[in-house]
C-alpha atoms as a PDB file:
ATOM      1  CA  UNK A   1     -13.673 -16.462  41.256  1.00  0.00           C
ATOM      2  CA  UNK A   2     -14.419 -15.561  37.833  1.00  0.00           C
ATOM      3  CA  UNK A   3     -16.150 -17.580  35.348  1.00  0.00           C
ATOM      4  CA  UNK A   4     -14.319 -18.768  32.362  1.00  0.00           C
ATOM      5  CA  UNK A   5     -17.382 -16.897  29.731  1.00  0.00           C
ATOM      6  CA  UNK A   6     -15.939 -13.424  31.724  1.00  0.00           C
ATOM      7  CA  UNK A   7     -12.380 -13.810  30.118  1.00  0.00           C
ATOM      8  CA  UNK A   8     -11.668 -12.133  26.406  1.00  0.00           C
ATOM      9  CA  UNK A   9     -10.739 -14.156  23.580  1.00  0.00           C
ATOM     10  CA  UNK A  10      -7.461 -12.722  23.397  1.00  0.00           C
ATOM     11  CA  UNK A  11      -6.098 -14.151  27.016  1.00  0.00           C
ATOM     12  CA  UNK A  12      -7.658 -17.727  25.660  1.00  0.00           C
ATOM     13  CA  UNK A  13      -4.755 -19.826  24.276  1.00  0.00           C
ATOM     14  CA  UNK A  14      -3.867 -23.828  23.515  1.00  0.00           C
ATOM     15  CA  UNK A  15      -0.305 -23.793  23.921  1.00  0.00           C
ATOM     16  CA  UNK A  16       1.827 -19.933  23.185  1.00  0.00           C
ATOM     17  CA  UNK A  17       6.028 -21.003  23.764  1.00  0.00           C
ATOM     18  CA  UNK A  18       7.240 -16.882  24.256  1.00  0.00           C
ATOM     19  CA  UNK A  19       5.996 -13.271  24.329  1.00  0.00           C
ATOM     20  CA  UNK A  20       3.044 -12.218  23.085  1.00  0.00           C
ATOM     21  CA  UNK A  21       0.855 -12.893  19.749  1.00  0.00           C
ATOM     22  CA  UNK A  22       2.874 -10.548  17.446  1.00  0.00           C
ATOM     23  CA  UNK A  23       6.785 -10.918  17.182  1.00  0.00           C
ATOM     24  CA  UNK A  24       8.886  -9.190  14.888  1.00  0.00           C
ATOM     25  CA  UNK A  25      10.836 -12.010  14.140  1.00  0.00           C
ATOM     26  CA  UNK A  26       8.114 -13.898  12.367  1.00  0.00           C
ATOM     27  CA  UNK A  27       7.494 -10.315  10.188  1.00  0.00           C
ATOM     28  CA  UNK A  28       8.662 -10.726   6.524  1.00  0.00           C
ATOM     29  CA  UNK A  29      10.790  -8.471   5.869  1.00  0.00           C
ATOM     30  CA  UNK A  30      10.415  -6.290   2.617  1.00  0.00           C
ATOM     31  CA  UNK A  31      12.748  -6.171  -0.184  1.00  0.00           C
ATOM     32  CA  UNK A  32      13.955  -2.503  -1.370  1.00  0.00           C
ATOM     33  CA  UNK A  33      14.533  -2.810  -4.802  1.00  0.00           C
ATOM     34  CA  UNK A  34      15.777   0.416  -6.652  1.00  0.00           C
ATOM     35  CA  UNK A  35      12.868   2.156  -9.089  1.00  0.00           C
ATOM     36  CA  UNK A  36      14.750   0.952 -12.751  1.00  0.00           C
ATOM     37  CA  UNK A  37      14.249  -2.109 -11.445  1.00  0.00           C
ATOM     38  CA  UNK A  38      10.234  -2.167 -10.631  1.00  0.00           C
ATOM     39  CA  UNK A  39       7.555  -2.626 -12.890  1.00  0.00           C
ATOM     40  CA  UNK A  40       4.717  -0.417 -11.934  1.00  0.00           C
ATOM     41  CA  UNK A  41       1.490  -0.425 -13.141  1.00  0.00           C
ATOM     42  CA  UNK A  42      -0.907   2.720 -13.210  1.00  0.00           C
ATOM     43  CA  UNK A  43      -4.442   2.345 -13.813  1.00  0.00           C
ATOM     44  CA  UNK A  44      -8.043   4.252 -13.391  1.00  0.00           C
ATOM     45  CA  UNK A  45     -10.678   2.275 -11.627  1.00  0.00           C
ATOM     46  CA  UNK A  46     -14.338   2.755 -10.117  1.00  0.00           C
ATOM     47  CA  UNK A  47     -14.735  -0.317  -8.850  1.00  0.00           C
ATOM     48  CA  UNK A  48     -15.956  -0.551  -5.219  1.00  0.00           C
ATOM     49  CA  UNK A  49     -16.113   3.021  -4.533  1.00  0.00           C
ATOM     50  CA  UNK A  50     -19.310   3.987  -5.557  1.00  0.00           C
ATOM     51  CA  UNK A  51     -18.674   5.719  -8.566  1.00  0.00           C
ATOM     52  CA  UNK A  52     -15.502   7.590  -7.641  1.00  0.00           C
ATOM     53  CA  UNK A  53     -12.724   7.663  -9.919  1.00  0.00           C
ATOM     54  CA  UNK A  54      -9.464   6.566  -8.179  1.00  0.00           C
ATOM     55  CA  UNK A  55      -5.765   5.836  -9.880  1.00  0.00           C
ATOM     56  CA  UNK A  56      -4.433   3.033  -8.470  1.00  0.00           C
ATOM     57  CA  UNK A  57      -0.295   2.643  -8.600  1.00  0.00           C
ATOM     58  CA  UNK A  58       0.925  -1.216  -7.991  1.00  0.00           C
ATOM     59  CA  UNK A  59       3.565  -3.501  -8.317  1.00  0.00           C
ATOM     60  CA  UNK A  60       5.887  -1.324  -6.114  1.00  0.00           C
ATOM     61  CA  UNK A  61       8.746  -3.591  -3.750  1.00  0.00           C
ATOM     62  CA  UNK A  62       9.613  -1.155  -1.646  1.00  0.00           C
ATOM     63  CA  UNK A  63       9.180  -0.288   2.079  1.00  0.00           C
ATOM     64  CA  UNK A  64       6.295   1.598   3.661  1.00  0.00           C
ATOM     65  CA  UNK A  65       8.452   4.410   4.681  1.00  0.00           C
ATOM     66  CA  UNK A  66       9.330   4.844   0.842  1.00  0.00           C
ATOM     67  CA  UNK A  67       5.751   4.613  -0.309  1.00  0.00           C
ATOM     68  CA  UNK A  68       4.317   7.083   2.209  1.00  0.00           C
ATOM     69  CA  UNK A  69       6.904   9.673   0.664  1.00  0.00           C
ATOM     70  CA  UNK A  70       5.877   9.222  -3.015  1.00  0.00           C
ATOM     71  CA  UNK A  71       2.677   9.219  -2.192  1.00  0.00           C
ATOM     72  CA  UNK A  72       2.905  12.899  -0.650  1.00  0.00           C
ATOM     73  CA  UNK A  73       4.882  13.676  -3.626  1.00  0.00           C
ATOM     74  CA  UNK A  74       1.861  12.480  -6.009  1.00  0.00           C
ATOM     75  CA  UNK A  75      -0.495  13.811  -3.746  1.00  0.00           C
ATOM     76  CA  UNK A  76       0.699  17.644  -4.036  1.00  0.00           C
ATOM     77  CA  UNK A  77       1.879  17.376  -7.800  1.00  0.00           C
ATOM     78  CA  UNK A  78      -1.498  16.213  -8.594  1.00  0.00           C
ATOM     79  CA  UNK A  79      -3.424  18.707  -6.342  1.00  0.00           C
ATOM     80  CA  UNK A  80      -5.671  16.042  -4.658  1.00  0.00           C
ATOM     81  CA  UNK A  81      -5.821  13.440  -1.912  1.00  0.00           C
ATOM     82  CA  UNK A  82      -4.531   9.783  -2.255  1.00  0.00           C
ATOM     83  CA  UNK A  83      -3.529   6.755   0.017  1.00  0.00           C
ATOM     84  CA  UNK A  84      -1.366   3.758   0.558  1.00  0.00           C
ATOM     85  CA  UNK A  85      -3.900   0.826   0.752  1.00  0.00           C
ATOM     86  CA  UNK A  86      -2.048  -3.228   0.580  1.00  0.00           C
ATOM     87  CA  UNK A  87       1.250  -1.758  -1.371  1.00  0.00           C
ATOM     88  CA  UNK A  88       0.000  -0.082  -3.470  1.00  0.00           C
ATOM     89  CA  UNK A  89      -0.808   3.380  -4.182  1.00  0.00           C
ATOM     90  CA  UNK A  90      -4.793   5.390  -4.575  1.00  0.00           C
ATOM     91  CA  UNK A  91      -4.960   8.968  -5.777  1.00  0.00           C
ATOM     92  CA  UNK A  92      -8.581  10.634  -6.055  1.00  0.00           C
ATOM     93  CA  UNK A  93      -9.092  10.984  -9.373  1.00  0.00           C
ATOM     94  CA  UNK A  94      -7.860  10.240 -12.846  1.00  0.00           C
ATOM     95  CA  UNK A  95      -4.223  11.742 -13.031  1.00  0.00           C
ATOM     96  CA  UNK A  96      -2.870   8.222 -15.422  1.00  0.00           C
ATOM     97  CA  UNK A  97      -0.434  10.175 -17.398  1.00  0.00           C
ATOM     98  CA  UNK A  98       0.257  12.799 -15.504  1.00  0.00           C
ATOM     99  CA  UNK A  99       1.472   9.916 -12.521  1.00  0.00           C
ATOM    100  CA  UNK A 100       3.013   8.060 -15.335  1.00  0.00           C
ATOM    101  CA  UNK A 101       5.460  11.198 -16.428  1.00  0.00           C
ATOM    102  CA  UNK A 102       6.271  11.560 -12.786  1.00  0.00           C
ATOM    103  CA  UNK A 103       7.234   7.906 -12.013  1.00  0.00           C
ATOM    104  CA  UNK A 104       9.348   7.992 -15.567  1.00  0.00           C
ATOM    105  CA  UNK A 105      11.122  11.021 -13.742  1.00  0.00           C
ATOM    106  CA  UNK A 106      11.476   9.867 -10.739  1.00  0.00           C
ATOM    107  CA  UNK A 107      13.570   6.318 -12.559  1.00  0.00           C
ATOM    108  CA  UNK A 108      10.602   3.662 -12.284  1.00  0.00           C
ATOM    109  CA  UNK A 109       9.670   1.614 -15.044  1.00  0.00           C
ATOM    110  CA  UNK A 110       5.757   2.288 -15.689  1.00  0.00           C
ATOM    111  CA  UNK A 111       3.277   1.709 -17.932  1.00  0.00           C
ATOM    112  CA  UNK A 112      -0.689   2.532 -18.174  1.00  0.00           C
ATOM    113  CA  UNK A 113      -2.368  -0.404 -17.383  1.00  0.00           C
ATOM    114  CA  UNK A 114      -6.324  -1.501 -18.516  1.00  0.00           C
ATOM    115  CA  UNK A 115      -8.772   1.366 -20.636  1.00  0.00           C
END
């Protein structure tokens, strides 16, 4: 018989009704708003990555699917490497206005946020 300290953490459980831990029926689901109506925000920042320039896109309501695909779009206009990190967007490097004449094109409503 096996002692209790030789099961994981994850089979340990008070009281668990149906399935397993992670249901897609408790997942929020995200609201795809259309770009004239999303106020984006485009910023340079250093902070937390040790010195390294990054612009950071937010404010977007959109779903992941849509995000990954403008951020490849940035990503090759811009000629560097970028991310989606928490909703929002990270391109290496400071590309502000050159981002911000691309959103305007592509129908968001942007502005340059912070210095």
């Amino acid at each position: 018989m096996a002692s209790p300290k030789d099961k994981s953490s994850s089979d340990r459980f008070a009281y668990r009704e149906f399935g397993d831990n992670y249901s897609p029926a408790i997942e929020r689901p995200t609201q795809e708003l259309p770009p004239e109506k999303q106020n984006v925000r485009v910023q340079a920042t250093r902070a937390g990555r040790k010195g390294k320039t990054v612009t950071v896109i937010s404010g977007f309501q959109t779903k992941p699917e849509t995000l990954q695909a403008l951020v490849k779009q940035l990503k090759t206009q811009c000629g560097t490497g970028g991310t989606v990190k928490d909703n929002e967007i990270e391109i290496q490097g400071e590309h502000k206005q050159k981002i911000l004449e691309i959103l305007l094109k592509l129908g968001y409503k942007a502005k340059i946020s912070g210095g």
